[in-house]
N, C-alpha and C. Protein backbone atom coordinates (compact mmCIF):
# COMPACT_ATOMS: atom_id res chain seq x y z
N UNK A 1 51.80 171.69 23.67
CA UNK A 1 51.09 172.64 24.49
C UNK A 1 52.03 173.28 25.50
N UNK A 2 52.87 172.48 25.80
CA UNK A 2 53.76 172.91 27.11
C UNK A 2 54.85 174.05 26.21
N UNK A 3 55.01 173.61 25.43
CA UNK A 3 55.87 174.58 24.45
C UNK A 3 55.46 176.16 24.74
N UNK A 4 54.05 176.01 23.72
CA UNK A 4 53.21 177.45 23.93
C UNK A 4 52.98 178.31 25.51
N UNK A 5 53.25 177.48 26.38
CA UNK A 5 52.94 178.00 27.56
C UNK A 5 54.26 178.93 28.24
N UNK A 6 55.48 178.38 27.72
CA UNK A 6 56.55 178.36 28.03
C UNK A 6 57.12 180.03 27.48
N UNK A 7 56.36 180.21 26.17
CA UNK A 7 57.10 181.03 25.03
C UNK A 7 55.89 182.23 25.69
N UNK A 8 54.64 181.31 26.14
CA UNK A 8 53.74 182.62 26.54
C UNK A 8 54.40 183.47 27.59
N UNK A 9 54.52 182.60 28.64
CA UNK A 9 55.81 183.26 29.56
C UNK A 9 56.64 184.15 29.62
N UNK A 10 57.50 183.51 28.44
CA UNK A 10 58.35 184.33 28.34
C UNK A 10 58.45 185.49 27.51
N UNK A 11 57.25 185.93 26.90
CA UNK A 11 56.55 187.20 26.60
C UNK A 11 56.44 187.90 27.50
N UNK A 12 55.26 187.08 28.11
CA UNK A 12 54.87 188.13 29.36
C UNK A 12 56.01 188.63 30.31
N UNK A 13 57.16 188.03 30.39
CA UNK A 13 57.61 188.27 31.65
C UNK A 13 59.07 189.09 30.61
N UNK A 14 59.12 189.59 29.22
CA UNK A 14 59.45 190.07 29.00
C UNK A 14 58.73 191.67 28.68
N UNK A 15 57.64 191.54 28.62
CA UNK A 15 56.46 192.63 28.24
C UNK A 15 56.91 193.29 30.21
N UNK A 16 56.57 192.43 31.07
CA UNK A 16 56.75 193.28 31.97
C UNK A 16 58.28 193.85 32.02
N UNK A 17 59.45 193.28 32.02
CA UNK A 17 60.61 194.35 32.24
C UNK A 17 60.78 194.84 31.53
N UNK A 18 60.12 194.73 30.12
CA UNK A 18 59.94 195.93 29.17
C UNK A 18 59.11 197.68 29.85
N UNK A 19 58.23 197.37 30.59
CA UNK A 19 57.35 197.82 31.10
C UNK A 19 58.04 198.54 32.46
N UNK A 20 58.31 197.80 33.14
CA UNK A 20 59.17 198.33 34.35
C UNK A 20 60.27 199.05 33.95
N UNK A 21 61.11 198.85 33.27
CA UNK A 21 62.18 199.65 32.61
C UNK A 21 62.01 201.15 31.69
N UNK A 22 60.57 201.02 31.05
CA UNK A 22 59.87 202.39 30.74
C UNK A 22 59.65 203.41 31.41
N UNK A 23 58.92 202.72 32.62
CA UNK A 23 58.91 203.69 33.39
C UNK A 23 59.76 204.26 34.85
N UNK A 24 60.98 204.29 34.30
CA UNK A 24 62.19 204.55 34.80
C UNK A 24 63.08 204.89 33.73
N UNK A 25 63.04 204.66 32.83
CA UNK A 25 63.82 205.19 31.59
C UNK A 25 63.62 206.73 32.01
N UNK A 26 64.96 207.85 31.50
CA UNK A 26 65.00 209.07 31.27
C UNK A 26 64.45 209.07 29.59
N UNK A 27 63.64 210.64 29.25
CA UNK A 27 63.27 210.87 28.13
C UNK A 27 64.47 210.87 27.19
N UNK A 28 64.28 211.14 25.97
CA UNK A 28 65.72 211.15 24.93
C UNK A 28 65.84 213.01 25.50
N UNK A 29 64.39 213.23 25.24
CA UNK A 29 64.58 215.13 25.01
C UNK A 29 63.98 215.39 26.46
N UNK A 30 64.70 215.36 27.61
CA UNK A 30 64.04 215.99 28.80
C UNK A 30 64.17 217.54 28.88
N UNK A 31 62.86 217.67 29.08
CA UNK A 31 62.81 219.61 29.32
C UNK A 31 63.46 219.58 30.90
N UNK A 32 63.63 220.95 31.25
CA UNK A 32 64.08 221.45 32.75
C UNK A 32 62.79 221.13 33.19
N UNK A 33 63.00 220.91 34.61
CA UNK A 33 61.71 220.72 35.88
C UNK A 33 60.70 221.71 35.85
N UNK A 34 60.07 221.69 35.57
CA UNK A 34 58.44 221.95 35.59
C UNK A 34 58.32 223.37 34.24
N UNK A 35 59.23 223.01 33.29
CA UNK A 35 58.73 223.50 32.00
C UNK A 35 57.98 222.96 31.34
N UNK A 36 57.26 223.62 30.25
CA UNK A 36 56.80 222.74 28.78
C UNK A 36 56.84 223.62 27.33
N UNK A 37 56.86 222.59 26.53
CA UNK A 37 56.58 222.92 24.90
C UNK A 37 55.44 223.41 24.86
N UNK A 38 55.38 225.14 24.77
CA UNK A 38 53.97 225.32 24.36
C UNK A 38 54.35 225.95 22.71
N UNK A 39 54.93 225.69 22.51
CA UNK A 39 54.61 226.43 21.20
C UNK A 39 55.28 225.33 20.02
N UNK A 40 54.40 225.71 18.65
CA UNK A 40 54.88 224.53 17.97
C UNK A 40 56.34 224.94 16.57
N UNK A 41 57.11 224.18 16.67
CA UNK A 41 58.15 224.93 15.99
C UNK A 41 58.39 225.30 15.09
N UNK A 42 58.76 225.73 14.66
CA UNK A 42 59.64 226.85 13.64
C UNK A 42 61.16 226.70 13.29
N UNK A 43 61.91 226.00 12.26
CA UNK A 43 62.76 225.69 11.81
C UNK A 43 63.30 225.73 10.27
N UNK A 44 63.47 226.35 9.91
CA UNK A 44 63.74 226.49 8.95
C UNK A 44 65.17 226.67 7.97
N UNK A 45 65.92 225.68 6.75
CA UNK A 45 67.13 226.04 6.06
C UNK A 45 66.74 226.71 5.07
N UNK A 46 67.43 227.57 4.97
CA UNK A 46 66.97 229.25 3.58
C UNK A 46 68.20 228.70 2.67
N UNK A 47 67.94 228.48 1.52
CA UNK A 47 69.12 228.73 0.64
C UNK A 47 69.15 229.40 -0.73
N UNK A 48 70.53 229.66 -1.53
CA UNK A 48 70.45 230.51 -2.39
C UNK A 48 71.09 229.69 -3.31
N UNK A 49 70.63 229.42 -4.91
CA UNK A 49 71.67 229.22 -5.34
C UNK A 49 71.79 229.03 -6.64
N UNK A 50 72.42 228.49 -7.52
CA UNK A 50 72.51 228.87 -8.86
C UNK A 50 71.39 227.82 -10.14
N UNK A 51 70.68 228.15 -10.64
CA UNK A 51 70.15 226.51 -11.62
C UNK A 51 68.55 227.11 -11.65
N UNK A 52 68.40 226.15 -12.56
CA UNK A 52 66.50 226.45 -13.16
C UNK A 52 65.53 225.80 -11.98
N UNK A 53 66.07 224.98 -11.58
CA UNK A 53 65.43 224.39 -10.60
C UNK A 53 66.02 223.78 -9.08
N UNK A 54 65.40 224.16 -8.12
CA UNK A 54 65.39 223.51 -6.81
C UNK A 54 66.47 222.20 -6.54
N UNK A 55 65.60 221.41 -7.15
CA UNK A 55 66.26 220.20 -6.84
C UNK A 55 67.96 219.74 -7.84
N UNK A 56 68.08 221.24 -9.08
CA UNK A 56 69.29 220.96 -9.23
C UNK A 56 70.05 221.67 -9.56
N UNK A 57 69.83 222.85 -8.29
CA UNK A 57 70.68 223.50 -8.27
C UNK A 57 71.82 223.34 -7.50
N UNK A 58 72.85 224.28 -7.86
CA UNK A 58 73.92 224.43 -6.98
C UNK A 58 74.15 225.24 -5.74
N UNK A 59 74.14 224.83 -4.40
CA UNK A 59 73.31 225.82 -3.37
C UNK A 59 74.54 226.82 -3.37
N UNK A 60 74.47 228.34 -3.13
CA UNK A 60 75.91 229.07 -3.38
C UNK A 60 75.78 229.28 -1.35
N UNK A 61 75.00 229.49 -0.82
CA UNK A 61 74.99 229.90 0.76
C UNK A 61 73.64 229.37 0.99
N UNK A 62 73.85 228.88 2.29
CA UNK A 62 72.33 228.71 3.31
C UNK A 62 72.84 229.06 4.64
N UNK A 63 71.76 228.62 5.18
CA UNK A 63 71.18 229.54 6.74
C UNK A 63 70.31 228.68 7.29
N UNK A 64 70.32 228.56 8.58
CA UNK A 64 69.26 227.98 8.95
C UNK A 64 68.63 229.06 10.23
N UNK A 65 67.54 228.88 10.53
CA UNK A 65 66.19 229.85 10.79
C UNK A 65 65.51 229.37 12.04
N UNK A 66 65.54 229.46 13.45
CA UNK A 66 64.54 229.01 14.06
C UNK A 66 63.78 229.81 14.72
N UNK A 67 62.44 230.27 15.01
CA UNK A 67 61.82 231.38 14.95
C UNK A 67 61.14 231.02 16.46
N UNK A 68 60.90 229.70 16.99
CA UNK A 68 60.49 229.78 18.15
C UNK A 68 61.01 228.51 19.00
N UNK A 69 61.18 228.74 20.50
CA UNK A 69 60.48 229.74 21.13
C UNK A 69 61.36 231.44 21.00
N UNK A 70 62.53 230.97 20.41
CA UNK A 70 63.42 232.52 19.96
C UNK A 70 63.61 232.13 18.93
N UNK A 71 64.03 233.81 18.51
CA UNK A 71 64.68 233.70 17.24
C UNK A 71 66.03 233.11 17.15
N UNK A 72 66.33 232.24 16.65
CA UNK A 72 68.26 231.88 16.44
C UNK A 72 68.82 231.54 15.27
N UNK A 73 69.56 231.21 15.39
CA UNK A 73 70.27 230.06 13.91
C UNK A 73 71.55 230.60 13.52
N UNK A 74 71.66 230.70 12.09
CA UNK A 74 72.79 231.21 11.55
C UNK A 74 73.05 232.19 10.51
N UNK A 75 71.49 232.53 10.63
CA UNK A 75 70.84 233.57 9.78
C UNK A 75 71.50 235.08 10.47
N UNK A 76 72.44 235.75 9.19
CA UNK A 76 72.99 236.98 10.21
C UNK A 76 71.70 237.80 10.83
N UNK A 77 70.63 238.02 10.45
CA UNK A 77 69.42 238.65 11.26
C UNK A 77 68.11 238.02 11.48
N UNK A 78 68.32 236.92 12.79
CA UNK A 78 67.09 235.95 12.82
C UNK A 78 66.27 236.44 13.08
N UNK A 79 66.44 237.63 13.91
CA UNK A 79 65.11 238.41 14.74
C UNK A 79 64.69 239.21 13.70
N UNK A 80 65.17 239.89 12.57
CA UNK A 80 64.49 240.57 11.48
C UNK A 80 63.69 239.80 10.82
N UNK A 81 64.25 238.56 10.14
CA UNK A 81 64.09 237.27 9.26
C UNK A 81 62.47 236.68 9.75
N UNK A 82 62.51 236.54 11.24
CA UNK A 82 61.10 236.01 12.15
C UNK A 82 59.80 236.91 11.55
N UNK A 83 60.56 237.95 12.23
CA UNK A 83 59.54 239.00 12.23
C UNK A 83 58.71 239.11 10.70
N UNK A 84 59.61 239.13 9.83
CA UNK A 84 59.21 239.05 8.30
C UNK A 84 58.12 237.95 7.65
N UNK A 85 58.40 237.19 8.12
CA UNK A 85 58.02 235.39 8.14
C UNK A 85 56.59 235.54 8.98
N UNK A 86 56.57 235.51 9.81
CA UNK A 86 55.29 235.76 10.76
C UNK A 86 54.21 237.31 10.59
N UNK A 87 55.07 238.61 9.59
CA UNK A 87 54.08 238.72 8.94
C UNK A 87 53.35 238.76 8.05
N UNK A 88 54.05 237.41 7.29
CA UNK A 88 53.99 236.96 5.96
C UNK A 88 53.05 235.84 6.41
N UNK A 89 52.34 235.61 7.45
CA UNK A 89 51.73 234.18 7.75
C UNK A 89 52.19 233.28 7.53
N UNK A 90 53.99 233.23 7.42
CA UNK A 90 54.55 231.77 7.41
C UNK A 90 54.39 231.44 5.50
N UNK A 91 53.78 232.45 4.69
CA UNK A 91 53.39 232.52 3.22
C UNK A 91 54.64 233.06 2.71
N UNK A 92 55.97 231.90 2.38
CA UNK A 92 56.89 232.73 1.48
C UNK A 92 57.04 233.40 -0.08
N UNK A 93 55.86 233.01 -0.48
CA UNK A 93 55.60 233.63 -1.74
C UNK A 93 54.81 234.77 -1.52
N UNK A 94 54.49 235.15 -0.41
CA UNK A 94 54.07 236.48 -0.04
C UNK A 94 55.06 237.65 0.33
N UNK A 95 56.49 237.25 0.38
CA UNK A 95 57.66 237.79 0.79
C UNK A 95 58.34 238.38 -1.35
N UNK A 96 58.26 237.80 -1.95
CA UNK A 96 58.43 237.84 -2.91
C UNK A 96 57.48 239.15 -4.28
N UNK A 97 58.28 239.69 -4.36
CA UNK A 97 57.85 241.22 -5.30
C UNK A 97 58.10 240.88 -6.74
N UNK A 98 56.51 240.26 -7.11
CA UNK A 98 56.94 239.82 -8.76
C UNK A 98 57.00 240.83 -9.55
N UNK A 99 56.54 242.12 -9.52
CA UNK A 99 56.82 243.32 -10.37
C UNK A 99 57.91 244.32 -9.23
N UNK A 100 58.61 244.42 -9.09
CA UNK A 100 59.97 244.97 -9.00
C UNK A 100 59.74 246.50 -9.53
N UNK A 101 59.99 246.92 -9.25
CA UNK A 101 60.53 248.63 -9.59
C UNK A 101 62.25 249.28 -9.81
N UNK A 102 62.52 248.06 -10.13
CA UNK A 102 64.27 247.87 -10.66
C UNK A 102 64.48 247.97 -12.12
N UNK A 103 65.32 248.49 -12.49
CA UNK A 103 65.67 247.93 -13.88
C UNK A 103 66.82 246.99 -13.81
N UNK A 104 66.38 245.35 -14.55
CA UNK A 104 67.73 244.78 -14.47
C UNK A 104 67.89 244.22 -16.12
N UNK A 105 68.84 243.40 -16.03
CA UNK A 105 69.33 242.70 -18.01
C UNK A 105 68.39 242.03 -17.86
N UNK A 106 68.35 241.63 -19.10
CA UNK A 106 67.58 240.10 -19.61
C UNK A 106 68.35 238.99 -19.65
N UNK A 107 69.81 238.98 -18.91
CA UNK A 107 69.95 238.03 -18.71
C UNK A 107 70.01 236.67 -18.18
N UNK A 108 70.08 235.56 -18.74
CA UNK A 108 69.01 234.69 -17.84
C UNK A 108 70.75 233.80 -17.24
N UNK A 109 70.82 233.78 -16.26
CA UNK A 109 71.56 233.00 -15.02
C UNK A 109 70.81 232.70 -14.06
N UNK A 110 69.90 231.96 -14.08
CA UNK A 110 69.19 231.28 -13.08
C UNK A 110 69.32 231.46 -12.10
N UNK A 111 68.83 231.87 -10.51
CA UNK A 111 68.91 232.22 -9.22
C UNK A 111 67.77 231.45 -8.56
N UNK A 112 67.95 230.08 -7.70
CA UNK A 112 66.94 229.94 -6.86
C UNK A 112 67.32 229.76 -5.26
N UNK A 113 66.22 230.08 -4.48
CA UNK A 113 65.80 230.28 -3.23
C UNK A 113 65.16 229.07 -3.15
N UNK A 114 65.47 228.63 -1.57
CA UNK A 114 64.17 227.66 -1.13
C UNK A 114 64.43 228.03 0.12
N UNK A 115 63.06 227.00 0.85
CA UNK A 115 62.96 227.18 2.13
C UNK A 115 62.36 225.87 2.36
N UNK A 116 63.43 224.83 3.50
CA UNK A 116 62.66 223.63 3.66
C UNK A 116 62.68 223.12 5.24
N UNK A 117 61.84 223.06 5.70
CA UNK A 117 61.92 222.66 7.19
C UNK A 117 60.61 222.62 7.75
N UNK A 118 59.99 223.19 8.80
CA UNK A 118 58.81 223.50 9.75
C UNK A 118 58.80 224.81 9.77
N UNK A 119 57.49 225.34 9.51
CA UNK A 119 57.09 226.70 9.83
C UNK A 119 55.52 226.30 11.30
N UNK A 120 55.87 226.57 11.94
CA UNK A 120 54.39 226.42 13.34
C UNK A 120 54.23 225.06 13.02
N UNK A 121 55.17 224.29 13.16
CA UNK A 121 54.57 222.87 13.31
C UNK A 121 54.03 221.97 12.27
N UNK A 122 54.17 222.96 11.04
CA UNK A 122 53.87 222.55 9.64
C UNK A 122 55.26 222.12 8.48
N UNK A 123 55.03 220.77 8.09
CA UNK A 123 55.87 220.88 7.20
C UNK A 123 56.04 222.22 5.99
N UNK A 124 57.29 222.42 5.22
CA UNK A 124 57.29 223.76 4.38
C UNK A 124 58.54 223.41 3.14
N UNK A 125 58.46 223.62 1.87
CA UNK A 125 58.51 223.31 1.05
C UNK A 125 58.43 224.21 0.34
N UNK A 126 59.63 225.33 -0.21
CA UNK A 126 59.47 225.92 -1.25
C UNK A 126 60.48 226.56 -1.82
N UNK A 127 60.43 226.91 -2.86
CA UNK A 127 61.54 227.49 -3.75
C UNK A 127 61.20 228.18 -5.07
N UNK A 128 61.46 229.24 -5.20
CA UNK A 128 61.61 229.78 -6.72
C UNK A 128 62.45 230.10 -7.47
N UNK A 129 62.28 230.33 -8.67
CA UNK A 129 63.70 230.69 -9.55
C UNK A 129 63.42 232.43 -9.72
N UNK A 130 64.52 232.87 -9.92
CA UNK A 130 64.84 234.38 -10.50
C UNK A 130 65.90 234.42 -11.64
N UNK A 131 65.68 235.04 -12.74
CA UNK A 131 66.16 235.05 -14.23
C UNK A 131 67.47 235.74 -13.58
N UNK A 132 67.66 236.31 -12.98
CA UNK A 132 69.47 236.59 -12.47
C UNK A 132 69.38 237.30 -10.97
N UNK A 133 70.61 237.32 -10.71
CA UNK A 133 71.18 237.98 -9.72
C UNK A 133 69.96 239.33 -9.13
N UNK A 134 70.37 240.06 -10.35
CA UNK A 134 69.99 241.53 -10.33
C UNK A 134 68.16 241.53 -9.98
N UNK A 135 67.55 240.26 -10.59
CA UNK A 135 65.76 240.00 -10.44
C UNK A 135 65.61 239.49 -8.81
N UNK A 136 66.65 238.98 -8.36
CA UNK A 136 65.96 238.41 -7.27
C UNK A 136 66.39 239.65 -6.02
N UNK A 137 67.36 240.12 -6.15
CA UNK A 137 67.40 241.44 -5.41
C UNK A 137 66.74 242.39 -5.87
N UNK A 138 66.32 242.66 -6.76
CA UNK A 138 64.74 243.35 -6.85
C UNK A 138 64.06 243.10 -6.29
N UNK A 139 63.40 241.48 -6.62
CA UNK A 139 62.25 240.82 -6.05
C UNK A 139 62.30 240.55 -4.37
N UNK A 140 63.50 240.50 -3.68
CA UNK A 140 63.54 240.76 -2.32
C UNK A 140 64.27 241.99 -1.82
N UNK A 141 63.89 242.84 -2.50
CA UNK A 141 64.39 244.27 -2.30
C UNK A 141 64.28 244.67 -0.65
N UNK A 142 62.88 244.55 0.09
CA UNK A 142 62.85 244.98 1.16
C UNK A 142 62.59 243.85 2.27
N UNK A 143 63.16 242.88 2.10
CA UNK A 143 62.89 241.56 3.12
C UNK A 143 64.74 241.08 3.60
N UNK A 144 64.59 240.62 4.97
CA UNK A 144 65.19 240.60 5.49
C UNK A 144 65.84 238.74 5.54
N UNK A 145 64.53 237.86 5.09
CA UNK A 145 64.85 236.25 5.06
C UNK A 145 65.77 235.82 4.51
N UNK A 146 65.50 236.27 3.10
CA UNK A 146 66.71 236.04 2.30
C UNK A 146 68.33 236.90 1.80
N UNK A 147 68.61 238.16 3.04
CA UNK A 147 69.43 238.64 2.80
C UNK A 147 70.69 238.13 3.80
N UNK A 148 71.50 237.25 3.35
CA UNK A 148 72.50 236.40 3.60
C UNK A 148 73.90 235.83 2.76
């Protein structure tokens, strides 16, 4: 019994400088004095690159995308890229022109895009293929996300 009492102890009296030390701990992510997170984020890596599929392709360039509370990253036009994205409802297959008004070959060299990160606080997940070069610059003829 004296055992259990001993080990109870020394819980408790570790629970408290656990406790006391919390609240004196600095945050990992402290904001400046009397800011806050109001908005939920936006992060995003864009990439381009060669293969039938996503997961095995060869990435040829990426970018990464953060849309709030600014536009930034490494995207040569984040503030175009945002703007595009937000009025796409954050819907990247809404950015995408499956009938094209291009003429390109039939040749097939695989081209895929993805996009994987946070869009508003939402996980995001996506990627498509384009039968070549020449289809996917059709298909993003007038968008600014994927021109990098």
């Amino acid at each position: 019994m004296r055992r259990i009492r001993n080990t109870l102890g020394a819980v408790g009296a570790a629970t408290a400088l656990a406790l006391t030390g919390a609240a004196t701990a600095t945050p990992a992510h402290a904001e400046p004095a009397g800011t806050t997170s109001l908005y939920a984020p936006s992060a995003i890596v864009l990439t381009v690159g060669t293969g039938e599929e996503a997961g095995t392709a060869t990435v040829a360039r990426a970018v990464t995308l953060s849309c709030a509370p600014t536009s930034n990253g490494t995207h040569p036009s984040p503030e175009a890229a945002c703007a595009e994205l937000r009025a796409a409802g954050g819907e990247f297959s809404g950015l995408v022109d499956t009938s094209p008004q291009r003429i390109c070959t039939r040749e097939w060299d695989p081209v895929v895009i993805t996009a994987q990160g946070v869009w508003q606080g939402k996980p995001v997940s996506w990627s498509t293929t384009f039968g070549n070069t020449c289809l996917m610059e059709a298909g993003l003829a007038e968008g600014a996300l994927f021109a990098f």
